[in-house]
N, C-alpha and C. Protein backbone atom coordinates (compact mmCIF):
# COMPACT_ATOMS: atom_id res chain seq x y z
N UNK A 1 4.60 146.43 100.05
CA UNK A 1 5.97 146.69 99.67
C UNK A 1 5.98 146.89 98.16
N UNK A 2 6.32 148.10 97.78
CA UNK A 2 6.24 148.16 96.18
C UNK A 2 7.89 148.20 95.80
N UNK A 3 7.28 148.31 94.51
CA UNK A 3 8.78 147.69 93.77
C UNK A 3 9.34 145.83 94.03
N UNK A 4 9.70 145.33 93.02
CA UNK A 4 10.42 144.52 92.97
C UNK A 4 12.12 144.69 93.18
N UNK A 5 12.83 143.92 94.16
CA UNK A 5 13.94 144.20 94.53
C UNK A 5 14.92 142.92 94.58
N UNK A 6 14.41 142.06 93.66
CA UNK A 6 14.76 140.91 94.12
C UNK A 6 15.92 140.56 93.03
N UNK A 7 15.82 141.39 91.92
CA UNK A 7 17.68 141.85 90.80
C UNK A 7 18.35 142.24 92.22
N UNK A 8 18.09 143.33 92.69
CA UNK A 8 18.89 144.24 93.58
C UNK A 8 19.70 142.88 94.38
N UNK A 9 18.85 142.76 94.96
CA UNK A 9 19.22 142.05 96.36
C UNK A 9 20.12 140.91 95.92
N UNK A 10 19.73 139.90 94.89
CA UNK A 10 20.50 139.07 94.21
C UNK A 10 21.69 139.28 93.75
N UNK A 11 21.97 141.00 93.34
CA UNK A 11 22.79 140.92 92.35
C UNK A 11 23.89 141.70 93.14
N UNK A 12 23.55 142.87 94.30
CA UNK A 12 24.38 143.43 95.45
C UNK A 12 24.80 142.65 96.66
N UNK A 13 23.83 141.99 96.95
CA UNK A 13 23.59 141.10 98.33
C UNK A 13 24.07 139.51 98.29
N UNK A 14 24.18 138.98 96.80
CA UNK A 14 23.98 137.83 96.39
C UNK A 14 23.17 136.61 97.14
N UNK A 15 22.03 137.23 97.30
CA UNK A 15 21.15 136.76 98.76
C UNK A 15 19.52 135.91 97.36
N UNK A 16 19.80 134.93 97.15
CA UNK A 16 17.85 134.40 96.70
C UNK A 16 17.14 134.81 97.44
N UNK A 17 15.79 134.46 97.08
CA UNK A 17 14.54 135.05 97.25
C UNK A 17 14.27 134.48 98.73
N UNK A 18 14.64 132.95 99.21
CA UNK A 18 14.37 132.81 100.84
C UNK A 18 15.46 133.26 101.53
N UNK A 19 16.70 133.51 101.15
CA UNK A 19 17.37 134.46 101.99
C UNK A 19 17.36 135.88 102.62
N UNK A 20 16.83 136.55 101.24
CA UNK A 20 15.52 137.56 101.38
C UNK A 20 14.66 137.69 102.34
N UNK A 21 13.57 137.00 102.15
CA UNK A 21 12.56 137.10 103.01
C UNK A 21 12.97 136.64 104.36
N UNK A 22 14.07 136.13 104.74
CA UNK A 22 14.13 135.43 106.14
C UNK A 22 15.31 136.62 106.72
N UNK A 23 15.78 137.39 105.98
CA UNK A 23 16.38 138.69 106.60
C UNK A 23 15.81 139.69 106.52
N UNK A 24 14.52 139.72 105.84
CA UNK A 24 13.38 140.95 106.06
C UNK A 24 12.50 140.60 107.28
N UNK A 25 12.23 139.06 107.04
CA UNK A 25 11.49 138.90 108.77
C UNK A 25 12.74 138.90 109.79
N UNK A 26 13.86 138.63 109.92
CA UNK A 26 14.40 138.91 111.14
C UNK A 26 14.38 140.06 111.31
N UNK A 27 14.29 141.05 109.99
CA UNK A 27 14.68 142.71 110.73
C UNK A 27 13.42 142.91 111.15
N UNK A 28 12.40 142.70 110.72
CA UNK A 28 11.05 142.74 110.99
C UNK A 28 10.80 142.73 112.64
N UNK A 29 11.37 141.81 112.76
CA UNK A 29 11.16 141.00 114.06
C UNK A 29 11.51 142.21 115.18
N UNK A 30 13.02 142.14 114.90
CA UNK A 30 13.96 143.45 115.55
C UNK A 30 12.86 144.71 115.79
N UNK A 31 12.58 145.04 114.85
CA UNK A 31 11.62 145.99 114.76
C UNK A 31 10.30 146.12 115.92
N UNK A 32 9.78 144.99 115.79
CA UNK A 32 8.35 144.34 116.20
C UNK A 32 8.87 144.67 117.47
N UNK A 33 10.19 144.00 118.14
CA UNK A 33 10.61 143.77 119.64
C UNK A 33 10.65 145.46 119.88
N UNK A 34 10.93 146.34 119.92
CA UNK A 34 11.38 147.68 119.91
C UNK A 34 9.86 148.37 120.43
N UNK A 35 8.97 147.95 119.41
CA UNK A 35 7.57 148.57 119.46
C UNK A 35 6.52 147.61 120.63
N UNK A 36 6.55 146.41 120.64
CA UNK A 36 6.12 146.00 121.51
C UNK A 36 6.22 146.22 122.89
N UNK A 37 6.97 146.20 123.31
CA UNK A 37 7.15 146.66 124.69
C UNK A 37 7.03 147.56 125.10
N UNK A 38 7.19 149.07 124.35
CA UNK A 38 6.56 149.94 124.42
C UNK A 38 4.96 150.13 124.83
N UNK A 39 4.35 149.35 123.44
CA UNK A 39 3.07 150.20 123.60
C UNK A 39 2.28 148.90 124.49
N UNK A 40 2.55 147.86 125.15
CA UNK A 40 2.15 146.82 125.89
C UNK A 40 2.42 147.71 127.53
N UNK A 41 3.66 148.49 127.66
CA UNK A 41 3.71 148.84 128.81
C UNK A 41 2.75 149.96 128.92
N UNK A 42 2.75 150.93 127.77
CA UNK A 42 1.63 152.18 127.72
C UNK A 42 0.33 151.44 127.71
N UNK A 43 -0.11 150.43 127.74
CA UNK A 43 -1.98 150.17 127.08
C UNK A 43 -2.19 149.50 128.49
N UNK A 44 -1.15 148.95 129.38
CA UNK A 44 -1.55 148.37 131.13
C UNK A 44 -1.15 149.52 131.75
N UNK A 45 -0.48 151.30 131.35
CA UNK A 45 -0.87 152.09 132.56
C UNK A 45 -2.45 152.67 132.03
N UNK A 46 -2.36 152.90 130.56
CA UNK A 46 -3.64 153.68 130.26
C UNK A 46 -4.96 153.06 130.88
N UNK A 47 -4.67 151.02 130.92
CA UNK A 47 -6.12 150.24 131.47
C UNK A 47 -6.23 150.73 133.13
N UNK A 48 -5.37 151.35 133.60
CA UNK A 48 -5.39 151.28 135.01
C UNK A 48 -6.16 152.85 135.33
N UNK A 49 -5.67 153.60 134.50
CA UNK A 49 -6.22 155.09 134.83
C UNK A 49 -7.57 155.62 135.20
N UNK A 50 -8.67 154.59 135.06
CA UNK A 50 -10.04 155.23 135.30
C UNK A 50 -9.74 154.41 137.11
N UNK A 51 -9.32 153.76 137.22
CA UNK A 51 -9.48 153.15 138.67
C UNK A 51 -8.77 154.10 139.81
N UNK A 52 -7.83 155.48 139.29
CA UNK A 52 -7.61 156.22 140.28
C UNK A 52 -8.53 157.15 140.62
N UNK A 53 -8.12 157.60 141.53
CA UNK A 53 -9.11 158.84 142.81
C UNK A 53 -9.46 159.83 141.55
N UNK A 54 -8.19 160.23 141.02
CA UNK A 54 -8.85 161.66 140.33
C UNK A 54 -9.44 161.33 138.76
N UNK A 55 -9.41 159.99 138.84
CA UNK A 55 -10.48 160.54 136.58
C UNK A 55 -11.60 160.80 136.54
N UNK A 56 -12.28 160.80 138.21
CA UNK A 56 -13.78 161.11 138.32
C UNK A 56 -14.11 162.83 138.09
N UNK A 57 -12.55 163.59 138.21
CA UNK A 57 -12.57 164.81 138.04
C UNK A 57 -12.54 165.13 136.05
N UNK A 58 -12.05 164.43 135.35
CA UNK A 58 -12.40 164.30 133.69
C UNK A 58 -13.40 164.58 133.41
N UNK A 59 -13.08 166.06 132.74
CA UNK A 59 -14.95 166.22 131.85
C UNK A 59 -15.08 165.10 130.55
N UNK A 60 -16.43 165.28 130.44
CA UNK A 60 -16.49 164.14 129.02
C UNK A 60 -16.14 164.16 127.89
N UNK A 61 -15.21 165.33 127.83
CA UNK A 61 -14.58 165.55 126.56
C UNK A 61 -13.38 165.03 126.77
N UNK A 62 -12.77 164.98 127.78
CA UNK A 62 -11.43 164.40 128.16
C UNK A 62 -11.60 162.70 128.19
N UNK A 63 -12.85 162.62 128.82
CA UNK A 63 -13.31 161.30 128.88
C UNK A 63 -12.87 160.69 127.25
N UNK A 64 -13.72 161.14 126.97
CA UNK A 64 -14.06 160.22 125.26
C UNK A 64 -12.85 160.61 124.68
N UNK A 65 -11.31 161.96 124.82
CA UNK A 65 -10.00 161.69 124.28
C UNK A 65 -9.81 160.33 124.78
N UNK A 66 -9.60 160.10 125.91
CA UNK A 66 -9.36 158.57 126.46
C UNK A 66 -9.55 157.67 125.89
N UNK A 67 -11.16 157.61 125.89
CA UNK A 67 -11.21 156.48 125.54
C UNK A 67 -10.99 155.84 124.06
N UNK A 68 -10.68 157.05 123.12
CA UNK A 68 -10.18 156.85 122.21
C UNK A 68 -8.55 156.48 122.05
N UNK A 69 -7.65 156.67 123.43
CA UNK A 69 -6.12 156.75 123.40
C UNK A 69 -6.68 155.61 123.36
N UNK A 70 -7.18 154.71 124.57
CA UNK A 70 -6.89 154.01 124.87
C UNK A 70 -7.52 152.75 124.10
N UNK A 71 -8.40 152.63 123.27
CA UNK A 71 -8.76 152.22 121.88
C UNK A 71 -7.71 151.65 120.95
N UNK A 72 -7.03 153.04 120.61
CA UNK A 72 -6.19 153.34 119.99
C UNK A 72 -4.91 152.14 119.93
N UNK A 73 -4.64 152.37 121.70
CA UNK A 73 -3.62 151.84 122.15
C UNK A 73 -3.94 150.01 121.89
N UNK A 74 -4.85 149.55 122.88
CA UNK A 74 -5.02 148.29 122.45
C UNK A 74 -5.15 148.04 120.69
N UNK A 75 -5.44 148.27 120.28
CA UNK A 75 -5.90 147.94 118.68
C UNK A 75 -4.20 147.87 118.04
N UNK A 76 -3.41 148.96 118.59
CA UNK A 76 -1.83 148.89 118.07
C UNK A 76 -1.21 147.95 118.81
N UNK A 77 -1.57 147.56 120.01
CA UNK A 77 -0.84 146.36 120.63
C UNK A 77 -1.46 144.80 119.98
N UNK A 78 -2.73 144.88 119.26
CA UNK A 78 -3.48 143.98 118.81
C UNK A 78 -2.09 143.85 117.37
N UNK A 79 -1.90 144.48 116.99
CA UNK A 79 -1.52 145.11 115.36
C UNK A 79 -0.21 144.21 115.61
N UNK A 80 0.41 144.60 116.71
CA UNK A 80 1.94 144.94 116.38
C UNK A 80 2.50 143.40 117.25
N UNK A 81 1.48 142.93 118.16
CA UNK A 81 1.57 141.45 118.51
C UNK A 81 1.22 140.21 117.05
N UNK A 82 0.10 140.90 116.40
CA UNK A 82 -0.48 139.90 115.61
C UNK A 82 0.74 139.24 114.48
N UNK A 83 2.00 139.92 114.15
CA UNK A 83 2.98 138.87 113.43
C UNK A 83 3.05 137.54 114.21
N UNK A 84 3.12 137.46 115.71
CA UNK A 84 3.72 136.54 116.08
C UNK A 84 2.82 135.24 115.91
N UNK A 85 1.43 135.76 116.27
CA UNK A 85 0.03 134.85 115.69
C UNK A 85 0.52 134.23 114.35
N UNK A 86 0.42 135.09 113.19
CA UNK A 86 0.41 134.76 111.81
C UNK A 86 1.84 133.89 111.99
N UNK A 87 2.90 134.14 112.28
CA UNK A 87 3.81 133.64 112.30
C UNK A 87 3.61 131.91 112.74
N UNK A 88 3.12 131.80 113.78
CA UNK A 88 2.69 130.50 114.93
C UNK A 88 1.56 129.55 113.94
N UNK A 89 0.76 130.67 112.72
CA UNK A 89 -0.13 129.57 111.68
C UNK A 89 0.24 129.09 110.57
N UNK A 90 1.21 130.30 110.29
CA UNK A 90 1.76 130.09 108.99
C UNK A 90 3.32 128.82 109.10
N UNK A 91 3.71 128.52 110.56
CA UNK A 91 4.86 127.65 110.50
C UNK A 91 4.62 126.59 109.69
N UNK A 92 5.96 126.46 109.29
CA UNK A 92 6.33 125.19 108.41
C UNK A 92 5.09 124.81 107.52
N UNK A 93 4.68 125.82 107.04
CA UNK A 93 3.82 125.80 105.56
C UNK A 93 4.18 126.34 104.37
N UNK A 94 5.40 126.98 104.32
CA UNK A 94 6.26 127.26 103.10
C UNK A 94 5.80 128.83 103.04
N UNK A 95 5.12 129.63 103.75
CA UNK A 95 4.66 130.84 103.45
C UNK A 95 5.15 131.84 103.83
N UNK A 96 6.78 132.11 103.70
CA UNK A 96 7.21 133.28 104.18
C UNK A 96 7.09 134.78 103.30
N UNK A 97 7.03 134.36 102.32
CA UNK A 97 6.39 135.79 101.41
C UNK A 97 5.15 136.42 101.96
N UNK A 98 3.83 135.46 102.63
CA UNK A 98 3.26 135.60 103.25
C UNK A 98 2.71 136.41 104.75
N UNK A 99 3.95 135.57 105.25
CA UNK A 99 4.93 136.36 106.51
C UNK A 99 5.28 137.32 106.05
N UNK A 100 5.41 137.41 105.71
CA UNK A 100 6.86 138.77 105.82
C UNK A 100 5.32 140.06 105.48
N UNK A 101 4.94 140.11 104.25
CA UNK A 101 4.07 140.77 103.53
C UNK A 101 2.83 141.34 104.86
N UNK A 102 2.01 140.36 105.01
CA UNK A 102 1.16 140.51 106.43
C UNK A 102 1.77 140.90 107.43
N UNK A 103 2.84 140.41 107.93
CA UNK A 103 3.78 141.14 109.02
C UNK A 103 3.83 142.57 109.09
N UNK A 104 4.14 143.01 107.89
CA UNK A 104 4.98 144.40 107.62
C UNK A 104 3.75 145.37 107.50
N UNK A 105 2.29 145.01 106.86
CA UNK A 105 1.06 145.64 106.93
C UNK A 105 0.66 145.85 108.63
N UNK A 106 0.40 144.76 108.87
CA UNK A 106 0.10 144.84 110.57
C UNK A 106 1.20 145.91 111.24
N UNK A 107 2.38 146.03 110.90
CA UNK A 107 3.60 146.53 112.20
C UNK A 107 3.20 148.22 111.50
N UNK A 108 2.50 148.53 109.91
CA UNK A 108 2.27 149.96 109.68
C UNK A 108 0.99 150.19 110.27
N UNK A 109 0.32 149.15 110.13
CA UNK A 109 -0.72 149.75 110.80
C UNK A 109 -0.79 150.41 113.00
N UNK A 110 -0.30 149.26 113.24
CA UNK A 110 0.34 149.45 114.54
C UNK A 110 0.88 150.45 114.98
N UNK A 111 1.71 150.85 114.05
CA UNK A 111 2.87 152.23 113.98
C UNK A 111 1.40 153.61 114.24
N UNK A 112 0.70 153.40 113.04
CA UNK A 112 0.06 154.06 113.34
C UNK A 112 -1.14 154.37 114.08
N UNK A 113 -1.47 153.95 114.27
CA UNK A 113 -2.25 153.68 115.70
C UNK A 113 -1.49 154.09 117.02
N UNK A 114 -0.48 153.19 117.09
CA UNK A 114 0.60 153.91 118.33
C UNK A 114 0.71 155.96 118.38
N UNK A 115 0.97 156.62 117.00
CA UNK A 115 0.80 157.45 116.82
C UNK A 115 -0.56 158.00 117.44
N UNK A 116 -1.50 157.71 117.09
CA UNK A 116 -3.14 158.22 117.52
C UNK A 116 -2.92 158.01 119.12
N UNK A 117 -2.47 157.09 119.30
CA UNK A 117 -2.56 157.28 121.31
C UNK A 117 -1.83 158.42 121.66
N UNK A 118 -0.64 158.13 121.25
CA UNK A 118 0.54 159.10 121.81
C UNK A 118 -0.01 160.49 121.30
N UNK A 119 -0.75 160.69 120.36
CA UNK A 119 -0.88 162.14 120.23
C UNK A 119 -2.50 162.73 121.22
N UNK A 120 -2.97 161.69 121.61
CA UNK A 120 -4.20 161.43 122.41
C UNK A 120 -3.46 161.75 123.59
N UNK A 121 -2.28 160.84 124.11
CA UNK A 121 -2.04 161.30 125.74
C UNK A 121 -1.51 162.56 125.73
N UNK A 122 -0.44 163.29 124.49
CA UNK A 122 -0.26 164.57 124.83
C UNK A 122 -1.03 165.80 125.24
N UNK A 123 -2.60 165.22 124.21
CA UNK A 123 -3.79 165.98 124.51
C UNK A 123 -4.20 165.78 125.78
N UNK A 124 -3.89 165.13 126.64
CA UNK A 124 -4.59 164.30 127.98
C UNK A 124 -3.93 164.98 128.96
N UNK A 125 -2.52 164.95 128.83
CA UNK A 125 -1.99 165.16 129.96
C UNK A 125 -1.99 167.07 129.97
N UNK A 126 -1.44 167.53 128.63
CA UNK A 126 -1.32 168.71 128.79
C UNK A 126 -2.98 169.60 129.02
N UNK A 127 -3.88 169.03 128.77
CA UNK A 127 -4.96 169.68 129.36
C UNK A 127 -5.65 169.65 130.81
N UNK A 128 -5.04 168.37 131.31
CA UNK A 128 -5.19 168.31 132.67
C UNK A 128 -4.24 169.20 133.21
N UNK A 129 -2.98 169.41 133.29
CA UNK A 129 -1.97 169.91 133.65
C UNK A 129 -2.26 171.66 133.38
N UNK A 130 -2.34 172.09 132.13
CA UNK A 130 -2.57 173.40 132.13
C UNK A 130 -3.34 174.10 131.04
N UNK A 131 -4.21 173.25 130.72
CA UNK A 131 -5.67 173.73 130.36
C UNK A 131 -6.26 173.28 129.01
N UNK A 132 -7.40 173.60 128.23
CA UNK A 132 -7.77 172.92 127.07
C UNK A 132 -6.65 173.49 125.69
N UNK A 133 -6.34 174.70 125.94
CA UNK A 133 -5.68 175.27 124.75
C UNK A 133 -4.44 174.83 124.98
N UNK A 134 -3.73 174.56 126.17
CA UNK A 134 -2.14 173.91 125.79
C UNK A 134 -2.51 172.26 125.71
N UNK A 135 -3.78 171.94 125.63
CA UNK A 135 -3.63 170.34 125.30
C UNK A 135 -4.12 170.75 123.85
N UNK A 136 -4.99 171.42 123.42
CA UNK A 136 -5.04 171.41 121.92
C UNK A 136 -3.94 171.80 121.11
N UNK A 137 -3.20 172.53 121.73
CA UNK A 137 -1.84 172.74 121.05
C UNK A 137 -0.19 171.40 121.28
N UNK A 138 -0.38 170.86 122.45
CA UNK A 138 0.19 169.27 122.53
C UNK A 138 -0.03 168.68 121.60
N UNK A 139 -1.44 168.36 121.15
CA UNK A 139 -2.17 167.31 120.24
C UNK A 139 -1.42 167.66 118.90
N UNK A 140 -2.08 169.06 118.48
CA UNK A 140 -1.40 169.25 116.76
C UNK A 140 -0.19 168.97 116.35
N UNK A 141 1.15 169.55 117.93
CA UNK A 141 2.58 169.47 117.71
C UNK A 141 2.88 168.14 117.58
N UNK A 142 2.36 167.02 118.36
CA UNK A 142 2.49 165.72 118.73
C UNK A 142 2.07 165.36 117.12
N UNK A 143 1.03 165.45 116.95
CA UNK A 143 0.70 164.86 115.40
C UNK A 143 1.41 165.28 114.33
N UNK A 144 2.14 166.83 114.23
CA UNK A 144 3.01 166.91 113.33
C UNK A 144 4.31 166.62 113.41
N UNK A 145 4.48 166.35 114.49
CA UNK A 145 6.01 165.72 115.15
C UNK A 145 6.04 164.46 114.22
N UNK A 146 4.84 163.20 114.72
CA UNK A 146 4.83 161.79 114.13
C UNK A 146 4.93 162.06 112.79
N UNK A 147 3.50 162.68 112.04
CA UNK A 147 3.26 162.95 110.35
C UNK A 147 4.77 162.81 109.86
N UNK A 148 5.72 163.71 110.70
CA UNK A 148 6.77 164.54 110.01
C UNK A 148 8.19 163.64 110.01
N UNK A 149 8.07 162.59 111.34
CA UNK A 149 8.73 161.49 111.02
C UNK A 149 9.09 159.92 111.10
N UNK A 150 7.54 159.72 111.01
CA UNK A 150 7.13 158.44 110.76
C UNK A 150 6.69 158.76 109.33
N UNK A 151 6.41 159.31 109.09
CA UNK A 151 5.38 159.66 106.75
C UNK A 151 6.12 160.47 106.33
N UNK A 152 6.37 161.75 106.34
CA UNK A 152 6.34 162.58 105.22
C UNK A 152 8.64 162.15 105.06
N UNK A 153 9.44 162.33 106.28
CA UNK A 153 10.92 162.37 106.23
C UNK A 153 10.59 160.54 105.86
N UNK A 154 10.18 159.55 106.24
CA UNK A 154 10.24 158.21 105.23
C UNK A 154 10.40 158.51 104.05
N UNK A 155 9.07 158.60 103.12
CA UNK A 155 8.92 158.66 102.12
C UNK A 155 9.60 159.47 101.12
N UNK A 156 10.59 160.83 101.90
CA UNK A 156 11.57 161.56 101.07
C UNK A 156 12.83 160.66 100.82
N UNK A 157 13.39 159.97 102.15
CA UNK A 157 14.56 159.06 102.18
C UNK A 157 14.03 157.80 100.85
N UNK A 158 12.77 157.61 100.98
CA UNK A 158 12.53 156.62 99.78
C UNK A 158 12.37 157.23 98.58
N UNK A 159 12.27 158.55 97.92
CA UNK A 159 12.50 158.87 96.61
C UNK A 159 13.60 159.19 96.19
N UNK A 160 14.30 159.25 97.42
CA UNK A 160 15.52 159.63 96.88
C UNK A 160 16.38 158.71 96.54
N UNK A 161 17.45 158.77 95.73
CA UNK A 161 18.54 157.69 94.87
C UNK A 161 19.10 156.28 95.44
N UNK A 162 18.86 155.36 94.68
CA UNK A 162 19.23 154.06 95.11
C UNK A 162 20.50 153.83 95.22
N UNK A 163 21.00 153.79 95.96
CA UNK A 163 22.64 153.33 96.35
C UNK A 163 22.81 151.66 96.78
N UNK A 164 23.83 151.79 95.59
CA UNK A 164 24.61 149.83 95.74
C UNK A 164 25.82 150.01 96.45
């Protein structure tokens, strides 16, 4: 989290520094709940998919997209569960700057990762469905879809002017 905001918040919000952090982890939280369930329900259909009739028909190029979604996928469900861990070590040890800070790294990293699956199954499905060139063309749109607004439309809303 760059920048210091803690004039701001004090001086618009009239909120101290643990009022702060304990309404950045609740939104946090909010957040966390939204994404979890998501990619927990996507990473138990993706574990199930080699056990049907047809993935024996997957060439090994499709294979190894997989097994990279599905990589992908656990490692972001690893990501985007792990606040609640840190949360469960860090109790009642005074470390919510801590929290909050580690929280918010893990839920970007997660984010992105979630991204790498989802642009993995578009490649998956649309090449099974109707061939290698409309899954290579799924994949790029899917990845510039996310790039375009999970990174690049963020980071414009964040240069642009601070409003009190």
């Amino acid at each position: 989290m760059d920048g210091d905001d803690t004039d701001w918040n004090r001086r618009v919000r009239g909120e101290n520094t643990i009022q702060r952090l304990d309404r950045n982890w609740a939104s946090l939280l909010q957040e966390l709940r939204v994404l979890q369930t998501g990619v927990q329900v996507l990473t138990g259909i993706l574990l199930t998919l080699p056990f049907q009739s047809h993935f024996d028909a997957l060439s090994t190029e499709l294979r190894v997209v997989y097994l990279v979604v599905v990589t992908a996928s656990i490692a972001a469900t690893a990501l985007l569960v792990a606040p609640v861990a840190l949360h469960r070590l860090l109790f009642r040890r005074h470390r919510l700057d801590t929290l909050v800070t580690g929280a918010h790294r893990l839920a970007l990293g997660g984010i992105a990762l979630l991204g790498v699956a989802l642009t993995g199954i578009a490649v998956l499905i649309f090449d099974v469905v109707a061939g290698t060139v409309a899954g290579i063309i799924a994949g790029v749109v899917a990845s510039i879809t996310f790039l375009v607004l999970w990174v690049i439309q963020p980071l414009v809303y964040r240069k642009g002017p601070e409003t009190d």
